[in-house]
Protein backbone atom coordinates (compact mmCIF):
# COMPACT_ATOMS: atom_id res chain seq x y z
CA UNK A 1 16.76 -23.91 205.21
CA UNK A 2 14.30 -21.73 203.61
CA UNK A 3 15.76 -20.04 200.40
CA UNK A 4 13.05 -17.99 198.97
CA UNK A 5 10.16 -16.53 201.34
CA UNK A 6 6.89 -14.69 200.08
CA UNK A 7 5.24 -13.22 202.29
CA UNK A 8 1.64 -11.42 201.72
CA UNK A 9 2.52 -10.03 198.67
CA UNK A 10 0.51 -7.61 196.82
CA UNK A 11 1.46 -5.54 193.45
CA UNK A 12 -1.01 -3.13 191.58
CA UNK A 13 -1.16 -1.68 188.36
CA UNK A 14 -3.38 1.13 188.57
CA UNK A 15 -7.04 -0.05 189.67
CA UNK A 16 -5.87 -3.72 188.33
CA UNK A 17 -4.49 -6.26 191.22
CA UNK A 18 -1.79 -8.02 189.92
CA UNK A 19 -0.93 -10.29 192.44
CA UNK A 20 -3.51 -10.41 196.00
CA UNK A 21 -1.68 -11.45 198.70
CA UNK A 22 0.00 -14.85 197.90
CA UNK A 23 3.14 -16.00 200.29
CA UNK A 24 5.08 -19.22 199.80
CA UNK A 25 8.23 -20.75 200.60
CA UNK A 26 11.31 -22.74 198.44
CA UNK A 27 13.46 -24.86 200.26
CA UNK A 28 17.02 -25.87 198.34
CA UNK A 29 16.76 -29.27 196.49
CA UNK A 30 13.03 -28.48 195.55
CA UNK A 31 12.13 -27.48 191.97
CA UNK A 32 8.68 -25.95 191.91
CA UNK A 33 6.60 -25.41 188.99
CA UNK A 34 4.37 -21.95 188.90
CA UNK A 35 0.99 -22.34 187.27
CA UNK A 36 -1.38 -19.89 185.99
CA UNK A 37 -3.51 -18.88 183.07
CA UNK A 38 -2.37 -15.96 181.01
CA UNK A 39 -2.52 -12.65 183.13
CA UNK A 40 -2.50 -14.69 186.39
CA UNK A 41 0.18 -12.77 187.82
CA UNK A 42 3.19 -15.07 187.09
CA UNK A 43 5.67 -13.26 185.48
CA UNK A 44 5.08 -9.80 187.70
CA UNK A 45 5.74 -12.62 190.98
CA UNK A 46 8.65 -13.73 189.06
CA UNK A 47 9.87 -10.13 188.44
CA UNK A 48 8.99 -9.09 191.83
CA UNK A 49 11.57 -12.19 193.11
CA UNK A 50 14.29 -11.15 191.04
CA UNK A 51 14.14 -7.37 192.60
CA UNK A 52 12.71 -5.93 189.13
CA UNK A 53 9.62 -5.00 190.33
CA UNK A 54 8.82 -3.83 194.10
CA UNK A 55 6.02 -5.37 195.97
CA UNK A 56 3.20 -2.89 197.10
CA UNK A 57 2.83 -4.93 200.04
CA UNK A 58 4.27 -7.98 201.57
CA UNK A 59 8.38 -9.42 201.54
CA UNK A 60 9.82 -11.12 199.75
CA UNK A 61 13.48 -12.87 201.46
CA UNK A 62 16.10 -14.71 199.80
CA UNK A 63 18.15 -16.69 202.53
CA UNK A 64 16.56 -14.23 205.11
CA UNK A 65 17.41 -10.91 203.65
CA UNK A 66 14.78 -8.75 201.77
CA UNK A 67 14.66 -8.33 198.41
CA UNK A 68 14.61 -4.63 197.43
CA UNK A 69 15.13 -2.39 194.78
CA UNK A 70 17.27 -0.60 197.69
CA UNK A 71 19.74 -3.84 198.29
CA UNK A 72 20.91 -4.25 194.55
CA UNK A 73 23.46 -6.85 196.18
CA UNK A 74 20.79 -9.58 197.24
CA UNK A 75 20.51 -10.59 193.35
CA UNK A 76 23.90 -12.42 193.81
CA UNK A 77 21.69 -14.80 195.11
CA UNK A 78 19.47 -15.32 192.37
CA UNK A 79 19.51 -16.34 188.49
CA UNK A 80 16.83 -15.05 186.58
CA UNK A 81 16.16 -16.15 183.19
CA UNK A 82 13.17 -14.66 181.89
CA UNK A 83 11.69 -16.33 178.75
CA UNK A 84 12.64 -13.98 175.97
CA UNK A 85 16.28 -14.91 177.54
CA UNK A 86 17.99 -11.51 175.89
CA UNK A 87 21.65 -11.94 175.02
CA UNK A 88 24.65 -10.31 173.24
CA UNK A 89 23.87 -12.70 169.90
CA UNK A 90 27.19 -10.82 168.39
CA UNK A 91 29.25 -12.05 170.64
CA UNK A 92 31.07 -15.52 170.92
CA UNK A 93 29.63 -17.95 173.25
CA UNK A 94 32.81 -18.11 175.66
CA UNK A 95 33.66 -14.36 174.83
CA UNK A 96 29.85 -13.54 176.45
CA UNK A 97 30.07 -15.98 179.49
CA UNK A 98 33.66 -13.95 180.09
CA UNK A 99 31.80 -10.65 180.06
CA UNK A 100 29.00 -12.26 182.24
CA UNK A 101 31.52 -13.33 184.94
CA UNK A 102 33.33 -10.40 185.31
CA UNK A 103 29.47 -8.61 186.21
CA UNK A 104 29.40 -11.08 188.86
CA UNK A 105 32.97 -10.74 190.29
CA UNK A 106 33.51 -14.56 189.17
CA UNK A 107 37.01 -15.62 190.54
CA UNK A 108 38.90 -18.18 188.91
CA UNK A 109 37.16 -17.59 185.70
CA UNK A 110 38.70 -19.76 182.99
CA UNK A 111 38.27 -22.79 185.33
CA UNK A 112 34.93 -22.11 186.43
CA UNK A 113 33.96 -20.99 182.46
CA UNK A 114 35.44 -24.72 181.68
CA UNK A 115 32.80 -26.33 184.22
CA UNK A 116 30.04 -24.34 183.54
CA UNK A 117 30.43 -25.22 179.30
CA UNK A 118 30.50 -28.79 179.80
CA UNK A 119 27.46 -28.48 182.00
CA UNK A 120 25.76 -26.81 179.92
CA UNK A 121 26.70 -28.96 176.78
CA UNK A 122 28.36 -26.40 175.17
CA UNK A 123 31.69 -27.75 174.80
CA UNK A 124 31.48 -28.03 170.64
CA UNK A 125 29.86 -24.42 170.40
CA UNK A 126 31.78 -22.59 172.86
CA UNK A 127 33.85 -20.40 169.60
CA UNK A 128 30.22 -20.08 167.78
CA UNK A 129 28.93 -16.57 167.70
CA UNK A 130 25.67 -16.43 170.20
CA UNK A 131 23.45 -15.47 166.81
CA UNK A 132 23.87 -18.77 164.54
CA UNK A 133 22.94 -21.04 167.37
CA UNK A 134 19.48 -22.57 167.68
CA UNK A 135 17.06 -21.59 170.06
CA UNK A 136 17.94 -24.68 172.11
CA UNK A 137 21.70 -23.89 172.41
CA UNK A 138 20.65 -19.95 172.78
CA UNK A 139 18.85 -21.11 175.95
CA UNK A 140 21.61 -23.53 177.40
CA UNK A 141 23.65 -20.15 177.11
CA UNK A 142 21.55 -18.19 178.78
CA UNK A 143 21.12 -21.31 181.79
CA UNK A 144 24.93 -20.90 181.70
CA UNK A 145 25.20 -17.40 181.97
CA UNK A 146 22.31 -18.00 185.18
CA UNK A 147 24.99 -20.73 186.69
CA UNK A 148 28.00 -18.77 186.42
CA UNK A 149 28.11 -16.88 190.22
CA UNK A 150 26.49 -19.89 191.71
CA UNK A 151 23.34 -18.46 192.79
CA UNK A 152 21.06 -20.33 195.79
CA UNK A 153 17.74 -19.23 193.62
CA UNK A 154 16.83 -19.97 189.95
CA UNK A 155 13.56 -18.28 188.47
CA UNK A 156 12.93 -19.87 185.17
CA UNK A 157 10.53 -18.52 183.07
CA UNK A 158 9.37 -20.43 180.12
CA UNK A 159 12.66 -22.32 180.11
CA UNK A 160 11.75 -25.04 177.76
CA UNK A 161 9.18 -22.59 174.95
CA UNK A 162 9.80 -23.22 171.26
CA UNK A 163 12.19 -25.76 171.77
CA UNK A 164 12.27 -29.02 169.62
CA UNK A 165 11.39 -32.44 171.77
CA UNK A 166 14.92 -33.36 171.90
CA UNK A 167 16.13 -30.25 173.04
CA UNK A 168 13.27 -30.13 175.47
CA UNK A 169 14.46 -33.44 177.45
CA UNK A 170 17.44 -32.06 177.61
CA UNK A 171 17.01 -28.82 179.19
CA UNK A 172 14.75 -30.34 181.26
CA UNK A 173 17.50 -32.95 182.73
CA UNK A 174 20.10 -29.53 182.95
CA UNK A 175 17.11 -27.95 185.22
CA UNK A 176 17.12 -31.40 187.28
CA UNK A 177 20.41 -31.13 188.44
CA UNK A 178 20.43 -27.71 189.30
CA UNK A 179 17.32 -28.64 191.36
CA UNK A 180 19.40 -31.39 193.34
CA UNK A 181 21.13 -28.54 195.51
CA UNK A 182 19.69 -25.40 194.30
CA UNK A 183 16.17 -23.88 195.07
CA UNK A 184 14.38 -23.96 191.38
CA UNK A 185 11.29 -21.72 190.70
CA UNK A 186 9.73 -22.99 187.47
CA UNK A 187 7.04 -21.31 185.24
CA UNK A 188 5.50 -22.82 182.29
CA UNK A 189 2.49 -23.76 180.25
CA UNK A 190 3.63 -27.49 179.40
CA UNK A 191 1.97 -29.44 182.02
CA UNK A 192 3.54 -32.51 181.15
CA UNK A 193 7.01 -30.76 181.61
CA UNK A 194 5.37 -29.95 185.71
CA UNK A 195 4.67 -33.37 186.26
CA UNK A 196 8.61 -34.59 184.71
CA UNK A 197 10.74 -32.49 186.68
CA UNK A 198 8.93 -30.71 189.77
CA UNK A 199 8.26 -32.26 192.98
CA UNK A 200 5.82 -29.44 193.96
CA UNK A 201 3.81 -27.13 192.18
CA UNK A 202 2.12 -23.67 192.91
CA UNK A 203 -0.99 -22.43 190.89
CA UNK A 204 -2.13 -18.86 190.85
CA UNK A 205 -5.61 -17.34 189.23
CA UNK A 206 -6.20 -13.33 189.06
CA UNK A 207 -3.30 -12.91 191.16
CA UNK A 208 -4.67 -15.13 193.82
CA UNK A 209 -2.59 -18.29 195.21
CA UNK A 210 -5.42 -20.87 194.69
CA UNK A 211 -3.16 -24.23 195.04
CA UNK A 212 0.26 -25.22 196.85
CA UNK A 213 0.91 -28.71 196.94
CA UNK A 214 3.39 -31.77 195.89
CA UNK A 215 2.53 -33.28 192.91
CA UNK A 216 0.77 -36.35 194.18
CA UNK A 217 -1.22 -34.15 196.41
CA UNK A 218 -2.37 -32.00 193.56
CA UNK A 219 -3.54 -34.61 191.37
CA UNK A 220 -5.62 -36.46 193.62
CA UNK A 221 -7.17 -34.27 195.82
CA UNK A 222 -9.39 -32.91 193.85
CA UNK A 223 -11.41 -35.51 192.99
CA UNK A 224 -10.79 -38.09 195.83
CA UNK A 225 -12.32 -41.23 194.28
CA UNK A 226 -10.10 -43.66 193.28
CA UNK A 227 -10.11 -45.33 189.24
CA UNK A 228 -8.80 -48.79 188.33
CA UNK A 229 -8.41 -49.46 184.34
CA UNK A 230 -9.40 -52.92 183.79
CA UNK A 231 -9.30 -54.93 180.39
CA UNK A 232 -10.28 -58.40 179.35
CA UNK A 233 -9.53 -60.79 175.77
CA UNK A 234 -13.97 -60.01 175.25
CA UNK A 235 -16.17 -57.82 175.94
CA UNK A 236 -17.97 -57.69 180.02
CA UNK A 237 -22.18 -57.26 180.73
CA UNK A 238 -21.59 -53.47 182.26
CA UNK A 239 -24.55 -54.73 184.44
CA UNK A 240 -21.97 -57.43 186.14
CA UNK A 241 -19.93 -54.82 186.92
CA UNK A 242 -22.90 -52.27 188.50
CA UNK A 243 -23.63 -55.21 190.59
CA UNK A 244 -20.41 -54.56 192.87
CA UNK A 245 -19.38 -51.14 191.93
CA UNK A 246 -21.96 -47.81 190.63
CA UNK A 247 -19.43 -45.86 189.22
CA UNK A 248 -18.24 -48.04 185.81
CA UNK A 249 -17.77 -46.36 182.06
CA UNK A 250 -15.96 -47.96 178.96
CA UNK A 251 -12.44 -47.26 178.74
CA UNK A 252 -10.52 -45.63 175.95
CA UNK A 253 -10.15 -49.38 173.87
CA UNK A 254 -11.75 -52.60 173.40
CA UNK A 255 -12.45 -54.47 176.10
CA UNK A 256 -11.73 -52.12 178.50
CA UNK A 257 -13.43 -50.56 181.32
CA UNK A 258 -12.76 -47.65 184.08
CA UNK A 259 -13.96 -48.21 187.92
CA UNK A 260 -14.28 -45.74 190.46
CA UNK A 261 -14.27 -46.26 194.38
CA UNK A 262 -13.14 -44.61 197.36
CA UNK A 263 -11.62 -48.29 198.68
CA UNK A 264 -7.84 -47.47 199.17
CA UNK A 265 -7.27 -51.14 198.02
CA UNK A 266 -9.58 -51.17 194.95
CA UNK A 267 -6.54 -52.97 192.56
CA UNK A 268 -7.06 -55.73 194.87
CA UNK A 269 -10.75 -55.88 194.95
CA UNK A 270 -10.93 -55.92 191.12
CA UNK A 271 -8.50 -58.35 191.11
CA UNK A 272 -10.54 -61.02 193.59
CA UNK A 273 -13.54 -60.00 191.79
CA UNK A 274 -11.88 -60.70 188.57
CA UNK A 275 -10.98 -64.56 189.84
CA UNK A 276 -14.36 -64.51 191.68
CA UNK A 277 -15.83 -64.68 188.31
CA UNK A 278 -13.59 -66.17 186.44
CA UNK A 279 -12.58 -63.58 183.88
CA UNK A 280 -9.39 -63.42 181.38
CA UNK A 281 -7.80 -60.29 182.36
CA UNK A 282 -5.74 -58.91 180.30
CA UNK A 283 -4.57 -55.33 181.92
CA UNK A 284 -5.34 -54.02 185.52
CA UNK A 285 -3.75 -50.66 187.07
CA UNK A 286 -4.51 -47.52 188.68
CA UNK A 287 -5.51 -44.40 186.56
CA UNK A 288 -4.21 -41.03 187.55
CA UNK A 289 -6.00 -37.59 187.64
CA UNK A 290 -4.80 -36.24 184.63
CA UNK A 291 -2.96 -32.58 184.86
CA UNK A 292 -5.19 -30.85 182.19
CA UNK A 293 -8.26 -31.49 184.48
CA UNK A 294 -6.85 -30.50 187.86
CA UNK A 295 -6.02 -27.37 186.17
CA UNK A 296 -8.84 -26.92 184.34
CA UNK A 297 -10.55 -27.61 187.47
CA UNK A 298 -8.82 -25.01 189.49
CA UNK A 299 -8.74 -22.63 186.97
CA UNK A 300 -11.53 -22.86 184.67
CA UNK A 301 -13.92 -21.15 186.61
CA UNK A 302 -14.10 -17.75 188.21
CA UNK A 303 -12.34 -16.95 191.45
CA UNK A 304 -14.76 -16.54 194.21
């Protein structure tokens, strides 16, 4: 079942479109990652999602009921963590996740404070006040504080920002497991982290939905040739290789060389090519369409 549904939405500021008409849908167990430039319309989508801001135009549906400034109730549906992630930073870890449940109406809530704290790794901090924790244990908080009325929608935003590497991995593995049975709406600027946790990823530009696709999808389709790293123990004639194939450049070490070809099979035509002419290989694999350059590609240049 669909959780989240956007549907032709439009939002204005003034003369300025914000966000043209994009729609899109979340299914549970998928964890999406929302591109964009700066000022692409990202964070007024998110807001829009979470029932902060109203759409001019469009719906937008969680579970099938609209989201509305009108229907306050629908947001027990959703977590919203925005990435300045404001909290109470004078209050006590568990003493703030009490306050937070009894908002949501949380029954049971010593028990389900208990699950939610070892979830969220907070077991050893729970008695700390909010203010002396680190930025990475400030944001677990705030995740737990998100988990506490079991929503069916998570909008991250900037989840993972100023965080140290080890903190990062570890967020990032918390955000996995809510994505195994929760719908997960992730924005960011760390294109690596897109391409470690989401299976699918949207990108926007000047409001416009320009890209909606799974992962492999997006980084292949835009440039549709295929490229084969090859490396030998010395150093190859490039004219050998322009015999057989007329796409060939040097590769990023010694010895090594990058070939492009639209043959679905091209390991394995290297490979007999390789034996063919008896050649000491040393490395052979596919190379994939780096992140930076499908984005770049998509939004580098002006929307037409």
């Amino acid at each position: 079942m669909e959780v989240l549904e956007v549907q032709n939405v439009v939002k204005s500021y003034g003369n300025q479109i914000a966000v043209d008409r994009i729609s899109f849908k979340i299914a549970a167990g998928e964890i999406v990652g929302f591109l964009g430039p700066n000022g692409a319309g990202k964070s007024t989508t998110m807001k829009m999602i979470a029932g902060i801001l109203s759409p001019d135009q469009g719906e937008i549906r969680i579970k099938g009921k609209l989201v509305s400034l009108k229907y306050p109730e629908i947001r027990k549906s959703l977590a919203y963590l925005p990435e300045n992630n404001p909290l109470y930073t004078d209050l006590y870890i568990r003493e703030y996740l009490e306050f937070m449940a009894e908002i949501h109406q949380v029954k049971a809530v010593q028990s389900t404070l208990d699950e939610i704290i070892t979830i969220c790794g907070l077991t050893a901090e729970q008695h700390k006040k909010i203010g002396s924790l680190s930025k990475g244990f400030k944001q677990r908080v705030g995740l737990a504080q998100s988990i506490l009325h079991k929503p069916d929608l998570f909008v991250l935003d900037e989840a993972t920002t100023g965080l140290d590497p080890n903190q990062i991995l570890e967020i990032r593995d918390l955000i996995k497991n809510l994505g195994k049975s929760h719908a997960v709406l992730i924005s960011t600027h760390v294109l690596q982290e897109v391409e470690s946790i989401c299976n699918r990823c949207i990108v926007i530009h000047k409001g416009k939905l320009i890209a909606d696709d799974p992962m492999s999808v997006l980084k292949n389709k835009l440039h549709p040739h295929r490229e084969v790293m090859v490396s030998f123990d010395r150093d190859i004639s490039m004219e050998l290789f322009l015999k057989k194939w007329s796409r060939v450049t040097r590769g990023p070490y010694a010895f090594s060389y990058l070939i492009q070809d639209e043959d679905v099979r091209l390991t394995q035509t290297v490979y007999r090519w390789v034996v063919e002419h008896k050649l000491v290989l040393n490395e052979l694999k596919w190379v994939e369409n780096k992140m930076e350059d499908v984005f770049y590609s998509l939004t580098g240049n002006p929307v037409k």
